[in-house]
Protein backbone atom coordinates (compact mmCIF):
# COMPACT_ATOMS: atom_id res chain seq x y z
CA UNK A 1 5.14 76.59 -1.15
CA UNK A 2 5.56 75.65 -4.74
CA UNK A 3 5.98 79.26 -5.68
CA UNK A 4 9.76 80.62 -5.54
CA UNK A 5 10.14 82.09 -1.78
CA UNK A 6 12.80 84.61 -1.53
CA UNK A 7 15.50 84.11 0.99
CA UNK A 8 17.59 87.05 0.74
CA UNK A 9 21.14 87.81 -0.77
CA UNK A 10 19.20 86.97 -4.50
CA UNK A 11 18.41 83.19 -3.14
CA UNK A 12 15.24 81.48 -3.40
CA UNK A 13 13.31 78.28 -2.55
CA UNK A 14 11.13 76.33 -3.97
CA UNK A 15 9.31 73.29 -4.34
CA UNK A 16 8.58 72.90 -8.12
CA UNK A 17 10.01 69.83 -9.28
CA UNK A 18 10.04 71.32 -12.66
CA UNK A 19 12.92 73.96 -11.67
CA UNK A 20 15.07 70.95 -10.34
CA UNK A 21 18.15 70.14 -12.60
CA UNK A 22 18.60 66.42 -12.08
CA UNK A 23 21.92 66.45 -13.68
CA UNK A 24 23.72 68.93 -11.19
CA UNK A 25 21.70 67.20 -8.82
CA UNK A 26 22.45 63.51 -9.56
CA UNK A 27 26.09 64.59 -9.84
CA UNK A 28 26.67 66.08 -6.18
CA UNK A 29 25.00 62.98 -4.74
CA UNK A 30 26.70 60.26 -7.12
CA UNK A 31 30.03 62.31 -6.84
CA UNK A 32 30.55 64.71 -3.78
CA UNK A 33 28.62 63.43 -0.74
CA UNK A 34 29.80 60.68 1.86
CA UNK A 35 25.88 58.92 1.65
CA UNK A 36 24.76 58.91 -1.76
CA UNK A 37 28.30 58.08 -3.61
CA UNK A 38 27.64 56.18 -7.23
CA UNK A 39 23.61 56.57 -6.92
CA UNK A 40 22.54 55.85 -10.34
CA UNK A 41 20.96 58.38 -12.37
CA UNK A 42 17.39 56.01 -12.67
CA UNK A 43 17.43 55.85 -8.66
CA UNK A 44 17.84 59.89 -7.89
CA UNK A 45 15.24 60.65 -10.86
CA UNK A 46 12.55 58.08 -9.37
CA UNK A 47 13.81 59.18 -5.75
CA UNK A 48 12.79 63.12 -6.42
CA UNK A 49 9.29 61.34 -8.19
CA UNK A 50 8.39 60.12 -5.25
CA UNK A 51 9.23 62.87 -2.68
CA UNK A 52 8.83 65.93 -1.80
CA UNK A 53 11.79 68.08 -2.85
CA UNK A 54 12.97 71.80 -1.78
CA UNK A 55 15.47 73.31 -4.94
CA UNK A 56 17.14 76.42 -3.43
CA UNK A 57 18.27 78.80 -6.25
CA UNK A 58 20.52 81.27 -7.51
CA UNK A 59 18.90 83.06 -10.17
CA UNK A 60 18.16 79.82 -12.52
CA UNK A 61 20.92 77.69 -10.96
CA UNK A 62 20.53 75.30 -8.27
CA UNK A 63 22.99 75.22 -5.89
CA UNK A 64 20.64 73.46 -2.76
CA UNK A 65 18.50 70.70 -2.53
CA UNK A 66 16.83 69.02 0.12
CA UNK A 67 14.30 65.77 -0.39
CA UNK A 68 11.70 64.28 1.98
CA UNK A 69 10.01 61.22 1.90
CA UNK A 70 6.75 61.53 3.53
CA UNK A 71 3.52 59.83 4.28
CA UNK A 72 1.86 63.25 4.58
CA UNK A 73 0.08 62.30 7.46
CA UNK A 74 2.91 61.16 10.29
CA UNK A 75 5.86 60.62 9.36
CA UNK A 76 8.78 62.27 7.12
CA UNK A 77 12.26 61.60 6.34
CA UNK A 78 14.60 64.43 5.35
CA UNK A 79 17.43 63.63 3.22
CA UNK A 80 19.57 64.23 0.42
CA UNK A 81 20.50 67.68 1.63
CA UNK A 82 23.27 69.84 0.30
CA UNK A 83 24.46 73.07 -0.37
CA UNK A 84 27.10 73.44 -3.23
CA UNK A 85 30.38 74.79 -2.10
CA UNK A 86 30.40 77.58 -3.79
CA UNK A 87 27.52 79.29 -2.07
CA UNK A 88 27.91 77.79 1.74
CA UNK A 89 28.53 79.94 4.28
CA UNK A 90 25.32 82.25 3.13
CA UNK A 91 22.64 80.71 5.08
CA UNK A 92 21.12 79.13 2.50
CA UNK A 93 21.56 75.63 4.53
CA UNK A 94 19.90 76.81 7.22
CA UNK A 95 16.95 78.73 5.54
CA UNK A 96 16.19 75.23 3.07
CA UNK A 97 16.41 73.36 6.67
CA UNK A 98 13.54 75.71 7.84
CA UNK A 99 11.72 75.88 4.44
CA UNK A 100 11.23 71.65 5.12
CA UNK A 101 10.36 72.35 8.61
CA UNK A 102 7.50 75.25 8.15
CA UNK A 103 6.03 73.88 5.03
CA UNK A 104 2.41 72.70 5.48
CA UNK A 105 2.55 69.18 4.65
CA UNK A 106 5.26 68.54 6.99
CA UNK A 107 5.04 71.02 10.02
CA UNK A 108 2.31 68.54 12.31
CA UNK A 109 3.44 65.37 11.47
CA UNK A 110 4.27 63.59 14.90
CA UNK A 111 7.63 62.23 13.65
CA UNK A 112 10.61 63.52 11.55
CA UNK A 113 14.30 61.45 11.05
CA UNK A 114 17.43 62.40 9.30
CA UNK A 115 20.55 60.87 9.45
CA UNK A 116 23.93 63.32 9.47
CA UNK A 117 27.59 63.11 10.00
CA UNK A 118 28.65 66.41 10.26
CA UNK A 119 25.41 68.87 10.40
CA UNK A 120 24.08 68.13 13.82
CA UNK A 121 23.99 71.65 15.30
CA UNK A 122 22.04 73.12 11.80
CA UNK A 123 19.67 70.49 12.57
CA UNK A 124 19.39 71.06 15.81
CA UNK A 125 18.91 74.86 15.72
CA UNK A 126 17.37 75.24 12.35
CA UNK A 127 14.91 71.93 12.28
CA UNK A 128 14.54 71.67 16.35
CA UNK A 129 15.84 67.77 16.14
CA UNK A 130 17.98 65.93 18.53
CA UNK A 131 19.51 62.36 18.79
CA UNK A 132 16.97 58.97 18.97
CA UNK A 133 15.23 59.07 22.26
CA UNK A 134 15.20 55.43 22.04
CA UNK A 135 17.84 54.24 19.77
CA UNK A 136 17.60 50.49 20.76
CA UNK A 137 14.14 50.36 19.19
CA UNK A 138 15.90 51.52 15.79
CA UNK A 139 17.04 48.85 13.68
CA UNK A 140 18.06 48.98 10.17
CA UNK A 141 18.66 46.57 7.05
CA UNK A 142 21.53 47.38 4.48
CA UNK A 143 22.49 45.81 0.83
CA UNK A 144 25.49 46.20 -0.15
CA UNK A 145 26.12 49.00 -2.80
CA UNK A 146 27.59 45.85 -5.41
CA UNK A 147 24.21 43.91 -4.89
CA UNK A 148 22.40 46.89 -5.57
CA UNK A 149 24.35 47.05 -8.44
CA UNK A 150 23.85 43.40 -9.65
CA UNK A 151 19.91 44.04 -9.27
CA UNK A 152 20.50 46.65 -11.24
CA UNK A 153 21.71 44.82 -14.35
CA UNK A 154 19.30 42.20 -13.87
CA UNK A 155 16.36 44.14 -14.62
C-alpha cells in the first residue's frame, strides 16, 4: 500500500516514507504524547528508517501517523500512533488502525503488541487485540530517559 489510499472526508493513507514530515512528526512525539516525551530528533528519524510507517493525510499535511516495527515474517509491534487534535473525531484513528492491520506484510504474522493508555476499545474493535493472555511471561527492561540522554552525548 505505498500508493495514497483514500479514506473518505478528503483523508488519505499511505505508506511512502517520502510524504512523512519528520518535523511535525518528531514534534507531537517529543512534545504532545505521554510515551515518547523529549525523543530526540536522531532517534524518531532512525526509528521511521527502520520501520514500517502509515502517514495519514490531509491534502499534503500530515495529521496521523502510525509506525511498526516488524520482522516481516512473525512478529510486529505497532506504535507511535497519533492523530493530531485538530482532525480527531473523523475516523481517521480508526481507519490508520485498520490500514496497519490489512496491509500485506503484516496481516498473517502470528503475533502483534502495542502498548496504550487510553485507546483500548479502538484497538480492540479496529485492530481485533485484547490484553496479554499470559502477562507473567512478559518482562521488560527500562533506562532511564537521563541515561539515554548521557549515551547520547557520549557518542
Amino acid at each position: 500500500m505505498s500508493e495514497l489510499e483514500s479514506v473518505g472526508d478528503g483523508y488519505r493513507i499511505s505508506t511512502d516514507k517520502s510524504l512523512l514530515d519528520l518535523a511535525a512528526i518528531h514534534r507531537y512525539l517529543s512534545e504532545s504524547s505521554y510515551w515518547a516525551e523529549g525523543r530526540s530528533l536522531a532517534a524518531v528519524e532512525t526509528s521511521i528508517e527502520h520501520s514500517l510507517c502509515f502517514g495519514a493525510y490531509r491534502g499534503e499535511s500530515l495529521v496521523g501517523f502510525a509506525r511498526v516495527v516488524t520482522d516481516h515474517a512473525t512478529f510486529a509491534w505497532i506504535c507511535d500512533v497519533f492523530v493530531l487534535e485538530a482532525h480527531r473525531g473523523r475516523g481517521i484513528g480508526k481507519r490508520l488502525i485498520e490500514s496497519v492491520m490489512e496491509h500485506p506484510v503484516l496481516k498473517g504474522l502470528r503475533l502483534s503488541l502495542l502498548a496504550t493508555r487510553d485507546a483500548h476499545m479502538l484497538y480492540q474493535r479496529y485492530g481485533g487485540f485484547r490484553p496479554l493472555e499470559h502477562p507473567d511471561r512478559w518482562m521488560e527492561k527500562r533506562v532511564a530517559r537521563s541515561q539515554l540522554a548521557d549515551q547520547a552525548e557520549g557518542s
